[in-house]
C-alpha atoms as a PDB file:
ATOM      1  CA  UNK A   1      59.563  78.281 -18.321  1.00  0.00           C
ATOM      2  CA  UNK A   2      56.133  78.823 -18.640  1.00  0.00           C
ATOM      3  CA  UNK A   3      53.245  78.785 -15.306  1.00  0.00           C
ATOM      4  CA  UNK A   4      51.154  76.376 -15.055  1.00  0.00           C
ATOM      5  CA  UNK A   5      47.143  77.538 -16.256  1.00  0.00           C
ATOM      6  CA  UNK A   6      45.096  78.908 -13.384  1.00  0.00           C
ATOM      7  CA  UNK A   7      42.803  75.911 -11.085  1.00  0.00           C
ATOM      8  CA  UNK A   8      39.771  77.369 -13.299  1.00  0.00           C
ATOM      9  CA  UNK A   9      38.698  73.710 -13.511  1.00  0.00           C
ATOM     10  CA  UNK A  10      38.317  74.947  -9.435  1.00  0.00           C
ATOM     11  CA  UNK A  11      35.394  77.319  -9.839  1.00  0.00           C
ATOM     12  CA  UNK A  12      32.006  76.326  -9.843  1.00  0.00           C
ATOM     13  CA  UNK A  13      30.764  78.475 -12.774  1.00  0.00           C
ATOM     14  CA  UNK A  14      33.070  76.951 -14.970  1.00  0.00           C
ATOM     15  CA  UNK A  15      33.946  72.913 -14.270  1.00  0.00           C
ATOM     16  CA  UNK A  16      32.749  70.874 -16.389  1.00  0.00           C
ATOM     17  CA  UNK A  17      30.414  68.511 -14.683  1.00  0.00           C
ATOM     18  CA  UNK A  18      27.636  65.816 -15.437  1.00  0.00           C
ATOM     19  CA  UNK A  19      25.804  67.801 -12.932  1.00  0.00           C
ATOM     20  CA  UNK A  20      25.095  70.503 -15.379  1.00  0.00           C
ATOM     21  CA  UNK A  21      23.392  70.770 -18.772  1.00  0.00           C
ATOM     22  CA  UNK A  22      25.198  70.279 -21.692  1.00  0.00           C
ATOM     23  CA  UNK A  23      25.372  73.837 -22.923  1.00  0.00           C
ATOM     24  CA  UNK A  24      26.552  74.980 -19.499  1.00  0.00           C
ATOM     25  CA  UNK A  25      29.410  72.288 -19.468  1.00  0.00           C
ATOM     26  CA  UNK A  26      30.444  73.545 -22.886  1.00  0.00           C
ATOM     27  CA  UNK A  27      30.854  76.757 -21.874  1.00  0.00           C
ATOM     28  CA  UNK A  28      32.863  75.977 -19.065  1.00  0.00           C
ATOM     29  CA  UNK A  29      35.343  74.117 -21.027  1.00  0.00           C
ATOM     30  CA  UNK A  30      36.138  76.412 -23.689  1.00  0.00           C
ATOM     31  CA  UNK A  31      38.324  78.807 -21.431  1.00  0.00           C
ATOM     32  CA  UNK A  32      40.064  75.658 -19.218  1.00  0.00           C
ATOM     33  CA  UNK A  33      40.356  74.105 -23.285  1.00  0.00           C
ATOM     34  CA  UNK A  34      42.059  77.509 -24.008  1.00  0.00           C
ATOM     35  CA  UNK A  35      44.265  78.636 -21.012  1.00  0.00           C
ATOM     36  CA  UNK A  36      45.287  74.830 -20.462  1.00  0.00           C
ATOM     37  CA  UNK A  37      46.108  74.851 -24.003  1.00  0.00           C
ATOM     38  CA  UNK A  38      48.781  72.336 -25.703  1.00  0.00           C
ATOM     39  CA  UNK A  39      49.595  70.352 -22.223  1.00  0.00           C
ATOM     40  CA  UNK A  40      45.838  69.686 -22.205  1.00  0.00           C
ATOM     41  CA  UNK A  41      45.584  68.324 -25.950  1.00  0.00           C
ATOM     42  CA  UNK A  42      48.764  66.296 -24.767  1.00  0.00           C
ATOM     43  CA  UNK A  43      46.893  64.817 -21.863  1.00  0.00           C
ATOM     44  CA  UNK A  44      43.568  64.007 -24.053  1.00  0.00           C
ATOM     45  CA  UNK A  45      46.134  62.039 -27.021  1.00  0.00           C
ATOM     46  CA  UNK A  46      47.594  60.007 -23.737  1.00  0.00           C
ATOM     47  CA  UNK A  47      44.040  59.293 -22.023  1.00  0.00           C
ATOM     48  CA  UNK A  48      42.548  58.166 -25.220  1.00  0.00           C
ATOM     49  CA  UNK A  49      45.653  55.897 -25.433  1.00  0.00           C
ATOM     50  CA  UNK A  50      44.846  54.025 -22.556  1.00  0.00           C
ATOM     51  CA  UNK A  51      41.515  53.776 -22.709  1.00  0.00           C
ATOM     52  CA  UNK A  52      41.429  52.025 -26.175  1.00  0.00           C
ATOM     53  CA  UNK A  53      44.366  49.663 -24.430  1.00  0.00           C
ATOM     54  CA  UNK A  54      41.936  48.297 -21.753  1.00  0.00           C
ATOM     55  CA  UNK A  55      40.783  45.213 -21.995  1.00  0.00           C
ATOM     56  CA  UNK A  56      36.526  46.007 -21.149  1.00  0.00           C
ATOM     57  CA  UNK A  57      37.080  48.420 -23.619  1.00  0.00           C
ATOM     58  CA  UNK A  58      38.162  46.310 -26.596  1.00  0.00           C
ATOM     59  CA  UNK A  59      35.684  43.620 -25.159  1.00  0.00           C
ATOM     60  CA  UNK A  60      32.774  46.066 -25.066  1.00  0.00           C
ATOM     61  CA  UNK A  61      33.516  47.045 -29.009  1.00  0.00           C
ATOM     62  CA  UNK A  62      33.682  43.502 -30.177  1.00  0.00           C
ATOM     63  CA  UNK A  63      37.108  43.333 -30.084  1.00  0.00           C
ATOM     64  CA  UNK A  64      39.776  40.160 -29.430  1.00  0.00           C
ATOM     65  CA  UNK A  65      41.581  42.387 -26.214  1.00  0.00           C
ATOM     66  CA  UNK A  66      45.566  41.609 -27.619  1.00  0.00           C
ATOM     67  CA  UNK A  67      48.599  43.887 -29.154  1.00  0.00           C
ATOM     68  CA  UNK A  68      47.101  44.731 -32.532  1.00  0.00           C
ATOM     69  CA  UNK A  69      50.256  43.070 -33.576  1.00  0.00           C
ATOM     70  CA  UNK A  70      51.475  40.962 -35.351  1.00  0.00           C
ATOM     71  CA  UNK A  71      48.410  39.238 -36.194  1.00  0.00           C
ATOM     72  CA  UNK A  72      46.540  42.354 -36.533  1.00  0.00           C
ATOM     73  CA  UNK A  73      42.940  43.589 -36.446  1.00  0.00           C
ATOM     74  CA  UNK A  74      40.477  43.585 -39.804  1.00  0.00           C
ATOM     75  CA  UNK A  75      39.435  46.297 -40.828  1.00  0.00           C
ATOM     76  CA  UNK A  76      36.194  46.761 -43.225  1.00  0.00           C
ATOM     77  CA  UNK A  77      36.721  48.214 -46.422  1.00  0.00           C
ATOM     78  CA  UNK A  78      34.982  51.232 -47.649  1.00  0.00           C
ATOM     79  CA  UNK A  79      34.770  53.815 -50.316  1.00  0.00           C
ATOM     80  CA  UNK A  80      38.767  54.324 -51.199  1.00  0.00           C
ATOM     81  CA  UNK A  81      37.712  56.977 -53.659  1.00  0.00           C
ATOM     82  CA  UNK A  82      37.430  59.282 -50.970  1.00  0.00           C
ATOM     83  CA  UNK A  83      40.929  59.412 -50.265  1.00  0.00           C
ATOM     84  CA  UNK A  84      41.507  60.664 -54.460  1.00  0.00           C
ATOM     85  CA  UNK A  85      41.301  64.670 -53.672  1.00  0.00           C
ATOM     86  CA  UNK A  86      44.301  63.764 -50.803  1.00  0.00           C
ATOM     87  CA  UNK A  87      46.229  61.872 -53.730  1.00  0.00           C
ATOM     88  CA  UNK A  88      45.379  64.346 -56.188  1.00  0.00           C
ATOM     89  CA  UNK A  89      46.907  67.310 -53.724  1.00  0.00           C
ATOM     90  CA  UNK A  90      51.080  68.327 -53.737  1.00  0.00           C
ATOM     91  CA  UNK A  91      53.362  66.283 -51.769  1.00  0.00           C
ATOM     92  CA  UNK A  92      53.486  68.572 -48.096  1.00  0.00           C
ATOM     93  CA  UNK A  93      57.062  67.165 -47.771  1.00  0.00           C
ATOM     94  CA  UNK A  94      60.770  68.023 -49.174  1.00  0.00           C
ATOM     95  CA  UNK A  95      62.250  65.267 -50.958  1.00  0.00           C
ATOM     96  CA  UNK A  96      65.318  63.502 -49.379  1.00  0.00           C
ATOM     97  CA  UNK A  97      68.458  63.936 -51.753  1.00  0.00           C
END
């Protein structure tokens, strides 16, 4: 089992705070953003999450605040050619047989 990362977010020099200037919060989180590592990223995909789920939030970007099914959100349509160089590359997967 691995240890948990270090309390760097603890020391003063290095927590990222609206206190301090952008470049000095940046370089505060680039070693908690690399010792905290994958359980970090984890915790940023289940924050996001929630925070698109609230209702102020989905009010506040002109959205209806509901399940986005089954009826669904629209979506505006843009330049589909810029997915061709994705549909031009080699299937990444192994076909079932």
């Amino acid at each position: 089992m691995r240890a948990p990362p270090s309390p760097i977010w603890r020391s003063s020099s290095a927590a990222p705070s609206s206190k301090q200037p952008p470049d000095r919060r940046r370089d505060g989180s680039v070693p908690f953003k690399q010792e905290a590592g994958a359980p970090l990223g984890a915790l940023n995909r289940v924050v996001l999450l929630c925070y698109y789920r609230d209702d102020r939030v989905m009010r506040s970007l002109g959205q209806e605040p509901r399940s986005p099914f089954s009826k669904g959100h629209v979506v505006e349509q843009g330049d589909w050619s810029l997915l061709d160089p994705v549909r031009k590359r080699a299937p990444m997967w192994r076909r079932a047989t």
